[in-house]
N, C-alpha and C. Protein backbone atom coordinates (compact mmCIF):
# COMPACT_ATOMS: atom_id res chain seq x y z
N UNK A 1 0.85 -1.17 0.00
CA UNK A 1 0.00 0.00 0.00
C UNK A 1 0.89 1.24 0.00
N UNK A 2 0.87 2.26 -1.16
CA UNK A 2 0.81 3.31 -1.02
C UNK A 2 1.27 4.46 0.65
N UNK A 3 2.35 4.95 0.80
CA UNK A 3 2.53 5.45 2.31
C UNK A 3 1.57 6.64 2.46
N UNK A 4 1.29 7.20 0.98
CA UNK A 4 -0.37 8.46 1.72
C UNK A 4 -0.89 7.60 2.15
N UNK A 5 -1.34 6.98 1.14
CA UNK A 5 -2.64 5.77 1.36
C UNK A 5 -2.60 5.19 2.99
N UNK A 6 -1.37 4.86 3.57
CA UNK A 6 -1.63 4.44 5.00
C UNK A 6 -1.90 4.98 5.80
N UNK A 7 -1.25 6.88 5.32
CA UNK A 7 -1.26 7.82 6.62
C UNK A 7 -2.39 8.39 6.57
N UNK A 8 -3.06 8.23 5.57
CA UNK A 8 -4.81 8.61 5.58
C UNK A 8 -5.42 7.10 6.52
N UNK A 9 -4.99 6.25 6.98
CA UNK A 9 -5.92 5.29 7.86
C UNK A 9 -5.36 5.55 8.95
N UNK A 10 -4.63 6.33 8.90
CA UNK A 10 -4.19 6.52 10.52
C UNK A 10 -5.26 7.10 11.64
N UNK A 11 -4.83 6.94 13.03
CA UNK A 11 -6.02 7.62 14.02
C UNK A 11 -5.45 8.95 14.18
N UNK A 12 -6.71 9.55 14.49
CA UNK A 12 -6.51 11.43 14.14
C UNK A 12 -5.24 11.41 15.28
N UNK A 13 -4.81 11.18 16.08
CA UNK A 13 -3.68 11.89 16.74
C UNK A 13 -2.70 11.52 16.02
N UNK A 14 -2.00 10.26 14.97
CA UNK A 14 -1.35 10.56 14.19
C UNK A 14 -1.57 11.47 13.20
N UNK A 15 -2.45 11.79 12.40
CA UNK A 15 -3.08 12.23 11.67
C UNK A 15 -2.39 13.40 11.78
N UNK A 16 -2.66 14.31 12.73
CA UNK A 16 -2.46 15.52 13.50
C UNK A 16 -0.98 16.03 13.18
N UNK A 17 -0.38 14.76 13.56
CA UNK A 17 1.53 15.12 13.08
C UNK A 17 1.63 15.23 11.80
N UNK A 18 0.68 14.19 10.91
CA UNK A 18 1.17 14.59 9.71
C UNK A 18 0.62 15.91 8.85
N UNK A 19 -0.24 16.76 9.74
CA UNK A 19 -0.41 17.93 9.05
C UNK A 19 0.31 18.98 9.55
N UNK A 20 1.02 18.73 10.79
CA UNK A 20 1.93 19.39 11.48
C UNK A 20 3.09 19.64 10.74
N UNK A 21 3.18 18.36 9.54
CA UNK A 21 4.41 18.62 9.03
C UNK A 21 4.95 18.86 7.86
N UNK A 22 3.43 18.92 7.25
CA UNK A 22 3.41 19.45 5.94
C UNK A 22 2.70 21.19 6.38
N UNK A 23 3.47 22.34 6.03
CA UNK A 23 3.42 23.57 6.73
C UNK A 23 3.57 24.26 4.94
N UNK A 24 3.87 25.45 5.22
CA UNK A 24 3.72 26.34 3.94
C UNK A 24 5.13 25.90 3.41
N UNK A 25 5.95 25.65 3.59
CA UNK A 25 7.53 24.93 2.88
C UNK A 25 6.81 24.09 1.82
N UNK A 26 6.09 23.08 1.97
CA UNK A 26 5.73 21.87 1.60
C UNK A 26 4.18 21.53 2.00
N UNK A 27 3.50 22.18 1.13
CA UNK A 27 1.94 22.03 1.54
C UNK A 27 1.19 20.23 1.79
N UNK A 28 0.22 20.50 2.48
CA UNK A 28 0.00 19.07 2.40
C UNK A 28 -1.42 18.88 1.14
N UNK A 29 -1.76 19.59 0.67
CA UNK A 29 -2.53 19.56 -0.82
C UNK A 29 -1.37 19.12 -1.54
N UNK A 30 -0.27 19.18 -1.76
CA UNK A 30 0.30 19.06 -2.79
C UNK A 30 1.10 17.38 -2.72
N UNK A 31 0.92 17.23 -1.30
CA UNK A 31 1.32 15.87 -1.24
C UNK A 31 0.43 14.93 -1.41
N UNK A 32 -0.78 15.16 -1.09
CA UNK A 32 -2.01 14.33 -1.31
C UNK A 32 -1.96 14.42 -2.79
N UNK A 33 -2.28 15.01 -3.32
CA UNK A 33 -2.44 15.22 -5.10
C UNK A 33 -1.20 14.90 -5.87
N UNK A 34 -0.13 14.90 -4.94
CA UNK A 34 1.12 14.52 -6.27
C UNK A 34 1.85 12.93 -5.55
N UNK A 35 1.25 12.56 -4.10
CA UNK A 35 1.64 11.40 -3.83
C UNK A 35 2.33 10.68 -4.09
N UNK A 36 1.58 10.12 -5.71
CA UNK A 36 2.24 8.96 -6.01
C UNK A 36 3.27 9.17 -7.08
N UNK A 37 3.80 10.63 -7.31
CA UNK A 37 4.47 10.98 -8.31
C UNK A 37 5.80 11.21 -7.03
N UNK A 38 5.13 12.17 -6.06
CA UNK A 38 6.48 12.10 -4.81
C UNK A 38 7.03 10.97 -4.25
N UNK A 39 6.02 10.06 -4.27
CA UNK A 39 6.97 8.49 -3.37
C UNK A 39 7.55 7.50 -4.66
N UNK A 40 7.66 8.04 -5.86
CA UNK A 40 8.46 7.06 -6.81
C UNK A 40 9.61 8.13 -7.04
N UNK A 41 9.98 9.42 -6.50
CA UNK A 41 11.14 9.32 -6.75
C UNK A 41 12.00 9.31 -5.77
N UNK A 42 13.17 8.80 -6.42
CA UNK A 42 14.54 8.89 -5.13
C UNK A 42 14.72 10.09 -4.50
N UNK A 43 14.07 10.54 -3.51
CA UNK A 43 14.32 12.30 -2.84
C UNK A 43 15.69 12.00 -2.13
N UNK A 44 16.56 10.34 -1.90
CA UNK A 44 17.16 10.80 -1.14
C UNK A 44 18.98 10.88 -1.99
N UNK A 45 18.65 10.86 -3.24
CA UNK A 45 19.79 10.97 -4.04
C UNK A 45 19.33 12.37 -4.47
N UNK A 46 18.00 12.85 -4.79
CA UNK A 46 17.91 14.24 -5.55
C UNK A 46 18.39 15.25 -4.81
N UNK A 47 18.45 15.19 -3.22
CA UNK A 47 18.32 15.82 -2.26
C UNK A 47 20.10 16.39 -2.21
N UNK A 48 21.15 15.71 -2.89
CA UNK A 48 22.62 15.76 -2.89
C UNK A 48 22.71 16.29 -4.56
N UNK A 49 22.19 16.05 -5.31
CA UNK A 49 22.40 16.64 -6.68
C UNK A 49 22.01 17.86 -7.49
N UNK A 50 22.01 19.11 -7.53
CA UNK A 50 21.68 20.21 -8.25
C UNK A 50 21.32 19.43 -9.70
N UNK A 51 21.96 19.31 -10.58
CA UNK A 51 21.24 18.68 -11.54
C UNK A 51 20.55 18.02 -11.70
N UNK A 52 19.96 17.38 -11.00
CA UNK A 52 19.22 16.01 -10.60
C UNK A 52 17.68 16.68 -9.60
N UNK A 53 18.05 17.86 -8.67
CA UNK A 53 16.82 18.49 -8.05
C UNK A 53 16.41 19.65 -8.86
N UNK A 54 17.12 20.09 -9.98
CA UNK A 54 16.57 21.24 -11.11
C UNK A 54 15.66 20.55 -11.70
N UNK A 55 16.02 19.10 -12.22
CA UNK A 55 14.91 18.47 -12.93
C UNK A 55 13.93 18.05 -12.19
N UNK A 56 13.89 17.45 -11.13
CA UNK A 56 12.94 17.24 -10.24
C UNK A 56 11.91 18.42 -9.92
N UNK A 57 12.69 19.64 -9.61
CA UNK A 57 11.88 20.86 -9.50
C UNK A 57 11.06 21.47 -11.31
N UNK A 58 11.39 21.18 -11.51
CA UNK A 58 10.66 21.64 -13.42
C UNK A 58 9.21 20.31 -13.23
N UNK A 59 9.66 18.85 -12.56
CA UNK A 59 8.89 18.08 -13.03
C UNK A 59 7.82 18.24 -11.95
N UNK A 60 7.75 18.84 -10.70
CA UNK A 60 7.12 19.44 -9.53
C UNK A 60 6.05 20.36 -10.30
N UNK A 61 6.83 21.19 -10.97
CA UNK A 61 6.18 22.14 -11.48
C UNK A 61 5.15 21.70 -12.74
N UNK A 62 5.46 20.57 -13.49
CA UNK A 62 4.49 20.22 -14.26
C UNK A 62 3.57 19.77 -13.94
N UNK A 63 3.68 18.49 -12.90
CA UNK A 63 2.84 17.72 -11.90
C UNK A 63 1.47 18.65 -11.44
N UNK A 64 2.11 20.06 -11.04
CA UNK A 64 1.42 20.85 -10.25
C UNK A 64 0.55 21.45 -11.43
N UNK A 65 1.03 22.05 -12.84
CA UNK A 65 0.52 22.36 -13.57
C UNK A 65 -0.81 21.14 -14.48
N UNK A 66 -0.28 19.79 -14.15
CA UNK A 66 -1.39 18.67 -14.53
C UNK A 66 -2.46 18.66 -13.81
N UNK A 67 -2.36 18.97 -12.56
CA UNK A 67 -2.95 18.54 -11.46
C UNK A 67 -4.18 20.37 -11.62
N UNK A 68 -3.52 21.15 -11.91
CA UNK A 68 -4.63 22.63 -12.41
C UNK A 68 -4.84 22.42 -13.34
N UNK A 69 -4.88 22.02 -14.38
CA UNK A 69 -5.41 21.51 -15.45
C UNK A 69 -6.53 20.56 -15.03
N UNK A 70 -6.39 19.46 -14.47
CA UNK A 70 -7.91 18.78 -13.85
C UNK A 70 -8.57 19.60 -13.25
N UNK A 71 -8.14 20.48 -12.50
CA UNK A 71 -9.30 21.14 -11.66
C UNK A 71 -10.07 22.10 -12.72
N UNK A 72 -9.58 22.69 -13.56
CA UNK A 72 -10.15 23.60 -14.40
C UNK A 72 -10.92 22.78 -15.60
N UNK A 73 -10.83 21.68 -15.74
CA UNK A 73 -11.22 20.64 -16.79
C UNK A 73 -12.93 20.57 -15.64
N UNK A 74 -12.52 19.63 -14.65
CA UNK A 74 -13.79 20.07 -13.35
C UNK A 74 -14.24 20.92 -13.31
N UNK A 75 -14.21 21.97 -13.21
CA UNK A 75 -14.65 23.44 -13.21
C UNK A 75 -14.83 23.78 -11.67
N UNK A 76 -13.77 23.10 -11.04
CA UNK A 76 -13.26 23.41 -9.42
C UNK A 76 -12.59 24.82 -9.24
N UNK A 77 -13.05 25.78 -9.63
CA UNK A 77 -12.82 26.97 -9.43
C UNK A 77 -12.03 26.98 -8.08
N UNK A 78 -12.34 27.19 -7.12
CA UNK A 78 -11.41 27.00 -5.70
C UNK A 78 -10.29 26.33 -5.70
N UNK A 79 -10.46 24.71 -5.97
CA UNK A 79 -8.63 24.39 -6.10
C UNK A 79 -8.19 24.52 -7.51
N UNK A 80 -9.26 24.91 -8.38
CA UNK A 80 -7.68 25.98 -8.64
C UNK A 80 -6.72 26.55 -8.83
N UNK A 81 -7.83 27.72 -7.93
CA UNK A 81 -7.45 28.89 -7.89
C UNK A 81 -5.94 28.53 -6.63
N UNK A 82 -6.12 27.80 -6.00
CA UNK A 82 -5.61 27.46 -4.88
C UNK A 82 -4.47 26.46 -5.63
N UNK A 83 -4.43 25.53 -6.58
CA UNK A 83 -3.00 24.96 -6.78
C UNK A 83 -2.28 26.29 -7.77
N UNK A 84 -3.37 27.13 -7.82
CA UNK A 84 -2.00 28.14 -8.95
C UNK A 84 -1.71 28.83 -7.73
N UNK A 85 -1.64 29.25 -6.93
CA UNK A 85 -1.18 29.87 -5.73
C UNK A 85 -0.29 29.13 -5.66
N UNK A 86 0.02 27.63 -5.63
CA UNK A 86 0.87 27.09 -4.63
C UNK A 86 1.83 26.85 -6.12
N UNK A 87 1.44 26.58 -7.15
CA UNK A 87 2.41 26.62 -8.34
C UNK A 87 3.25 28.15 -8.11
N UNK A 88 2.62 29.32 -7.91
CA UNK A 88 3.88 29.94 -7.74
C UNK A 88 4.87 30.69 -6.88
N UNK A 89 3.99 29.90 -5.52
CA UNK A 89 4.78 29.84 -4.61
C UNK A 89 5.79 29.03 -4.44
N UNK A 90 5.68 27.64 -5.14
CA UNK A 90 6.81 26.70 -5.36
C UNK A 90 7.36 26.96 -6.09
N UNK A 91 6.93 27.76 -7.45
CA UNK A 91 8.38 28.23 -8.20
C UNK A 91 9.06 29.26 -7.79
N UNK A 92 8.64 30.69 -6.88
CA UNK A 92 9.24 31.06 -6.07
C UNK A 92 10.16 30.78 -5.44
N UNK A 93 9.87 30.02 -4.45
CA UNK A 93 10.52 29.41 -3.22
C UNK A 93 11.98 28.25 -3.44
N UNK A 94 11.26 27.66 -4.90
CA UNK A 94 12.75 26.83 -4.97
C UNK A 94 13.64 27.01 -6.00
N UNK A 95 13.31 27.97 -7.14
CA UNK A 95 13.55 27.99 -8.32
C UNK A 95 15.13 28.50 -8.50
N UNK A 96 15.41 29.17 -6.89
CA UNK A 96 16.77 29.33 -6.74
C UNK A 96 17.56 28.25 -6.07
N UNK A 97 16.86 27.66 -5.58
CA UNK A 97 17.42 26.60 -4.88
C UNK A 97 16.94 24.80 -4.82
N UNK A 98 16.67 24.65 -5.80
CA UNK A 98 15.84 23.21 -5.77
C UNK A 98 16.19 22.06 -4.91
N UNK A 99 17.33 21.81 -4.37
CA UNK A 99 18.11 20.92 -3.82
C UNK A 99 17.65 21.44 -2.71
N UNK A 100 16.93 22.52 -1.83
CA UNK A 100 16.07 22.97 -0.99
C UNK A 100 14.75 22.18 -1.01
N UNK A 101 14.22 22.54 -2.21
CA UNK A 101 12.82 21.54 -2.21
C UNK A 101 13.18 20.23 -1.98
N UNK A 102 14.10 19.62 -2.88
CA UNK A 102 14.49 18.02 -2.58
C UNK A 102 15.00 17.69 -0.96
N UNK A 103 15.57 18.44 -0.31
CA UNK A 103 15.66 18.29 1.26
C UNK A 103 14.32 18.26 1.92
N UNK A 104 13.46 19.63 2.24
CA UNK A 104 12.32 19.55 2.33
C UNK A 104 11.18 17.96 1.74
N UNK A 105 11.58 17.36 1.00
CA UNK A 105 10.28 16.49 0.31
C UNK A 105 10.78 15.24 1.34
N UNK A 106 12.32 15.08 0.82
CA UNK A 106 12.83 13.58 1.85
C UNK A 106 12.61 13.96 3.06
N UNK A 107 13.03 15.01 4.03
CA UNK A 107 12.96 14.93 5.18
C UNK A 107 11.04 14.69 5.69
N UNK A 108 10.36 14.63 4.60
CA UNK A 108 8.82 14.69 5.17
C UNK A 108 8.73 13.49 4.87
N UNK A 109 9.13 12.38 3.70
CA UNK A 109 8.85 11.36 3.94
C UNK A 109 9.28 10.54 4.71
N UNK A 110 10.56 10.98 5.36
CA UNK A 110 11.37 9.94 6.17
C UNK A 110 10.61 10.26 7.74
N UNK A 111 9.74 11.38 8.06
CA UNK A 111 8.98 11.77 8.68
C UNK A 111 7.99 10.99 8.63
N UNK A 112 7.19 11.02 7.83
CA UNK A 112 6.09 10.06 7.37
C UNK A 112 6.01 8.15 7.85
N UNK A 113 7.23 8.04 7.64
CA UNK A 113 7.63 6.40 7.74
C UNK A 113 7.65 6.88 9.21
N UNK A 114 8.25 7.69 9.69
CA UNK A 114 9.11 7.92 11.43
C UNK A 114 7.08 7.52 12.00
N UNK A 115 6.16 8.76 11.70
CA UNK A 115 4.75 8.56 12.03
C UNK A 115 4.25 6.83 11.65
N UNK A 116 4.63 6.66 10.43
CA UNK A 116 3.59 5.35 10.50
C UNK A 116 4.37 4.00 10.92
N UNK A 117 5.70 3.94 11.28
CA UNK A 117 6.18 3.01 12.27
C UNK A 117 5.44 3.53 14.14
N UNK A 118 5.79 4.51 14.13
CA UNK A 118 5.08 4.75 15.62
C UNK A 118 3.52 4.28 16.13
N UNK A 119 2.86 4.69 14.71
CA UNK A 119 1.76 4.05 14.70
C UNK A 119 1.64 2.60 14.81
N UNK A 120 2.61 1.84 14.38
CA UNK A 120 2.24 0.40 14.10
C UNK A 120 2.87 -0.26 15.41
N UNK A 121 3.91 0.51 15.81
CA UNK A 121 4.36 -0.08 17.32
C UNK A 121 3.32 0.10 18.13
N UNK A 122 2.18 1.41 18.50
CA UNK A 122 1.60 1.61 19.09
C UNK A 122 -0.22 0.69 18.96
N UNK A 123 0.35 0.11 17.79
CA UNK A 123 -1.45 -0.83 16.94
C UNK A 123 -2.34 0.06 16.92
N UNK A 124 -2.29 1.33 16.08
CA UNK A 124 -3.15 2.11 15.81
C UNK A 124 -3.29 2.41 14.40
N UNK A 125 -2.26 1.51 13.71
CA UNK A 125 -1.90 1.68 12.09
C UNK A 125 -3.31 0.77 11.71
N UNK A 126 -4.35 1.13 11.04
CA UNK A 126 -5.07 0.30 10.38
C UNK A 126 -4.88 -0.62 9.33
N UNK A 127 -4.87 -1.80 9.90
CA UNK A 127 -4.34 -3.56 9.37
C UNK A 127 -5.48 -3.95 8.08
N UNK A 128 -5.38 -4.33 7.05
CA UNK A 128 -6.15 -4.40 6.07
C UNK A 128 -7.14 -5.35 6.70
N UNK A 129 -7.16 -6.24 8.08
CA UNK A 129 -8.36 -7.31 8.25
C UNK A 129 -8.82 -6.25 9.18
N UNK A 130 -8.86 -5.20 9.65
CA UNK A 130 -9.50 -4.54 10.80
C UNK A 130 -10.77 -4.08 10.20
N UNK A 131 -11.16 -4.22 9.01
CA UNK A 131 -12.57 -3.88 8.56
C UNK A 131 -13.30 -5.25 9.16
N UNK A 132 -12.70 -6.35 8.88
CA UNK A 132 -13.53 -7.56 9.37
C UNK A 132 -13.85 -6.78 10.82
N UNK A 133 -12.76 -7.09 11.27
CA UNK A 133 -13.09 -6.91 13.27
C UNK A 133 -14.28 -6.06 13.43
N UNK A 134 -14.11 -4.22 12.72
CA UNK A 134 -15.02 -3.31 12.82
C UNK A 134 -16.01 -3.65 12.41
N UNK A 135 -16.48 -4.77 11.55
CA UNK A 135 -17.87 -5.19 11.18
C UNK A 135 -18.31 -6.13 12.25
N UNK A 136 -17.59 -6.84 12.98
CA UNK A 136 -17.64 -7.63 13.94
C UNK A 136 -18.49 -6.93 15.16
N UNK A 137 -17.53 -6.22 15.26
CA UNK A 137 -18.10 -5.04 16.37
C UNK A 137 -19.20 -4.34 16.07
N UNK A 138 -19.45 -3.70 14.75
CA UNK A 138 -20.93 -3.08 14.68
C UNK A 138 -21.63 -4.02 14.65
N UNK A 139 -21.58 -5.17 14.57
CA UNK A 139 -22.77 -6.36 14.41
C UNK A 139 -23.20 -6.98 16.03
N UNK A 140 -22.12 -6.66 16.78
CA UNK A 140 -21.99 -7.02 18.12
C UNK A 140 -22.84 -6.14 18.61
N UNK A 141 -22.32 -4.76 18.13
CA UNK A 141 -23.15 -3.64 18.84
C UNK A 141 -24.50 -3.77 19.00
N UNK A 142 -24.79 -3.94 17.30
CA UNK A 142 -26.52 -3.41 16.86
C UNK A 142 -27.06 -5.07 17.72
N UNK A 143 -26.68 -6.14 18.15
CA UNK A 143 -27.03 -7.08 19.17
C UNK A 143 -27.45 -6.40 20.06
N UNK A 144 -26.30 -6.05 20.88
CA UNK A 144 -26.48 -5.16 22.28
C UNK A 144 -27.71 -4.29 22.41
N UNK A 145 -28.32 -3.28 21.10
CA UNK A 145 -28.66 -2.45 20.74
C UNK A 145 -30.57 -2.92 20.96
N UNK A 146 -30.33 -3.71 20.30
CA UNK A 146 -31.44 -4.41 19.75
C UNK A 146 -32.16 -5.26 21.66
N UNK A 147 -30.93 -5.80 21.91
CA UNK A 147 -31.64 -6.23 23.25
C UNK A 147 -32.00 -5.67 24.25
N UNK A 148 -31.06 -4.23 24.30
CA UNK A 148 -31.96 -3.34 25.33
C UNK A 148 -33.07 -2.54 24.62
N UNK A 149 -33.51 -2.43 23.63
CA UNK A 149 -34.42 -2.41 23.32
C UNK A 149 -35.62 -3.25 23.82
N UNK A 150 -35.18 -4.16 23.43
CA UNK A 150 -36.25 -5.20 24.01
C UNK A 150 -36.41 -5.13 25.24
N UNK A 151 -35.63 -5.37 26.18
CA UNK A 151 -35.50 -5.18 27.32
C UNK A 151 -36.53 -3.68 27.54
N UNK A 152 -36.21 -2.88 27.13
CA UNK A 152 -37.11 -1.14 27.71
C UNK A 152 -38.57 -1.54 26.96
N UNK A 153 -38.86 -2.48 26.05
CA UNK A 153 -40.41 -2.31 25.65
C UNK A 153 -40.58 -3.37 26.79
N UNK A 154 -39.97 -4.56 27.00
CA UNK A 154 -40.97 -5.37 28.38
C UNK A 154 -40.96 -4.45 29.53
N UNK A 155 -40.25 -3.62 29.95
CA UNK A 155 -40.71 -2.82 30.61
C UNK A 155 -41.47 -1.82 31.15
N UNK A 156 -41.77 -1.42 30.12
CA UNK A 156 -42.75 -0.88 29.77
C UNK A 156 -43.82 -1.25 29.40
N UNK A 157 -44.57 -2.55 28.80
CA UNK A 157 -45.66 -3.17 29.03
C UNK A 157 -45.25 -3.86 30.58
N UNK A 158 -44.87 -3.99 30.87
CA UNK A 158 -45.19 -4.96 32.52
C UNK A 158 -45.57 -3.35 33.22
N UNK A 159 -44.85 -2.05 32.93
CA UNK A 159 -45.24 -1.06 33.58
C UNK A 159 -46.38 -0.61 33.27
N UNK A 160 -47.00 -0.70 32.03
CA UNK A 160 -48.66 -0.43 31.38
C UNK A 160 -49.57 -1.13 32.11
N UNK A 161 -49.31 -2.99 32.33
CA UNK A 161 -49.88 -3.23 32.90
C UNK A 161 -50.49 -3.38 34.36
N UNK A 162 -48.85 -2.62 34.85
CA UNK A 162 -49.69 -2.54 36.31
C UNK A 162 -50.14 -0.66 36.58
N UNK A 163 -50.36 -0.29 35.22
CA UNK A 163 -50.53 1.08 35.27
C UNK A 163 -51.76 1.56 36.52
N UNK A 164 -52.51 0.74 36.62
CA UNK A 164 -53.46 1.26 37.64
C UNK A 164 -53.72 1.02 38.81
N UNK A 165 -52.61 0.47 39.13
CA UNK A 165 -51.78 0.21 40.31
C UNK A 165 -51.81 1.00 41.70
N UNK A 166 -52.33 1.33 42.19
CA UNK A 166 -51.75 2.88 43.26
C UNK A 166 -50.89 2.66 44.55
N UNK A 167 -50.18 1.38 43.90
CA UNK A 167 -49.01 1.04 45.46
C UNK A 167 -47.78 1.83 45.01
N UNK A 168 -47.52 1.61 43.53
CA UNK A 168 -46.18 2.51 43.25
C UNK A 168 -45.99 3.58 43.31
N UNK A 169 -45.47 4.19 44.42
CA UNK A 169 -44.53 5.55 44.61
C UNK A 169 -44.90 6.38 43.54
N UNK A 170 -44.13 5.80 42.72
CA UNK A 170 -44.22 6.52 41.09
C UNK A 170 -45.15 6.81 40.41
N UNK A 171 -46.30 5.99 40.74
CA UNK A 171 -47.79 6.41 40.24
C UNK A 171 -48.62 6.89 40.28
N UNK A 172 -48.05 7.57 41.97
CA UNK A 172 -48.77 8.16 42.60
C UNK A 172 -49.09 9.71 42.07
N UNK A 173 -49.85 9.92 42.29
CA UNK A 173 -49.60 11.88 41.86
C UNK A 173 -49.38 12.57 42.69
N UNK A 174 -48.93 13.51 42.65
CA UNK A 174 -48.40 14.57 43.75
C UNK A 174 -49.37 14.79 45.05
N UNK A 175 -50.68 15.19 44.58
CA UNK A 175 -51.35 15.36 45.77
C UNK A 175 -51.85 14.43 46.52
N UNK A 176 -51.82 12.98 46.26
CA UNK A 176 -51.96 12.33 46.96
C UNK A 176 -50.95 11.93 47.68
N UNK A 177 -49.75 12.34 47.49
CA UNK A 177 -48.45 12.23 47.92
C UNK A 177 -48.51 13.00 49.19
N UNK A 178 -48.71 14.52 48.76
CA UNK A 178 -48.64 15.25 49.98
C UNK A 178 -49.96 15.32 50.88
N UNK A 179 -51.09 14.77 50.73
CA UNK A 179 -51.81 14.30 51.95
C UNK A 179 -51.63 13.45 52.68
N UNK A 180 -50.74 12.70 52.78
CA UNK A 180 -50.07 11.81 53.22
C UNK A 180 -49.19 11.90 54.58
C-alpha cells in the first residue's frame, strides 16, 4: 500500500503530526495530489544533486501544472485557484534553490515512515483485516442495541400493565403524595 494511502488510515492523533508537518515549505494539498508521483522518486539521491533536483523541480512544477489543469477541466474553481497559488509559490521558493525543495520532500517522507512506524508499534496503524473486526463489532453492537431495546419495551408493558396500580410511589400523583 501506497505510504499516503496508509497515513490517511491513521487515528486522528497521528493524523495531527502529519499535518503538522506538511506547513507552507511543503503544503500538504500538494502531497495528497502529487503522492504517487512524490513516493516514486529517489528524494534521497535528488536531495545531494543540483542537476538532478533542477529536474525534479521543473517536473514538480508540471505535476502541479497537470494537477490545475484537472481542476479547471472540473470546473473546481477553488482548487484551482488554490494549486495556482501554490504553483507559484513553489516556483518562487525553490527555483533558486531546488536541492532545498528536494531536502524539504525527503525529510517529510522519512517523517512520514518515522509517524507510520510509531503508529504500528503503538497498533493504531489500520491492518487491512481490521474492517472484518469493525464489522464484527458493529454487528456485536446493533445485538447489544437491539436487546436493550427489548429489554425497555418489556418494561414498559409490565409497567402499562400494572398502570393502575396505586401502590407505586411513582404512580402516585403529587397530591396524593402530599396528603399523606
Amino acid at each position: 500500500m501506497a505510504q499516503w494511502c496508509q497515513l490517511k488510515l491513521l487515528d486522528p492523533k497521528y493524523q495531527e503530526q502529519v499535518h503538522q508537518l506538511y506547513d507552507d515549505s511543503f503544503p500538504l494539498d500538494i502531497r495528497q495530489y502529487l503522492s504517487k508521483w512524490i513516493e516514486s522518486v529517489d528524494w534521497d539521491n535528488v536531495a545531494v544533486e543540483v542537476s538532478l533536483a533542477t529536474v525534479r523541480f521543473h517536473d514538480l512544477l508540471a505535476q502541479l501544472d497537470d494537477q490545475h489543469s484537472r481542476f479547471a477541466l472540473e470546473k473546481d474553481l477553488l482548487r484551482q485557484h488554490n494549486f495556482l497559488i501554490k504553483y507559484t509559490l513553489s516556483q518562487d521558493r525553490f527555483q533558486e534553490d531546488p536541492v532545498h525543495m528536494a531536502m524539504i520532500i525527503y525529510r517529510n517522507l522519512k517523517e512520514d515512515q518515522r509517524i507510520l512506524a510509531a503508529a504500528k508499534i503503538c497498533g493504531t496503524h489500520a491492518a487491512p483485516w481490521s474492517a472484518h473486526y469493525d464489522e464484527r463489532d458493529r454487528i456485536s453492537h446493533q445485538r447489544r442495541t437491539k436487546q436493550r431495546v427489548m429489554e425497555v419495551k418489556e418494561f414498559w408493558t409490565w409497567e402499562e400493565t400494572l398502570g393502575g396500580c396505586e401502590t407505586l410511589p411513582w404512580r402516585e400523583s403529587p397530591r396524593k403524595m402530599e396528603g399523606q
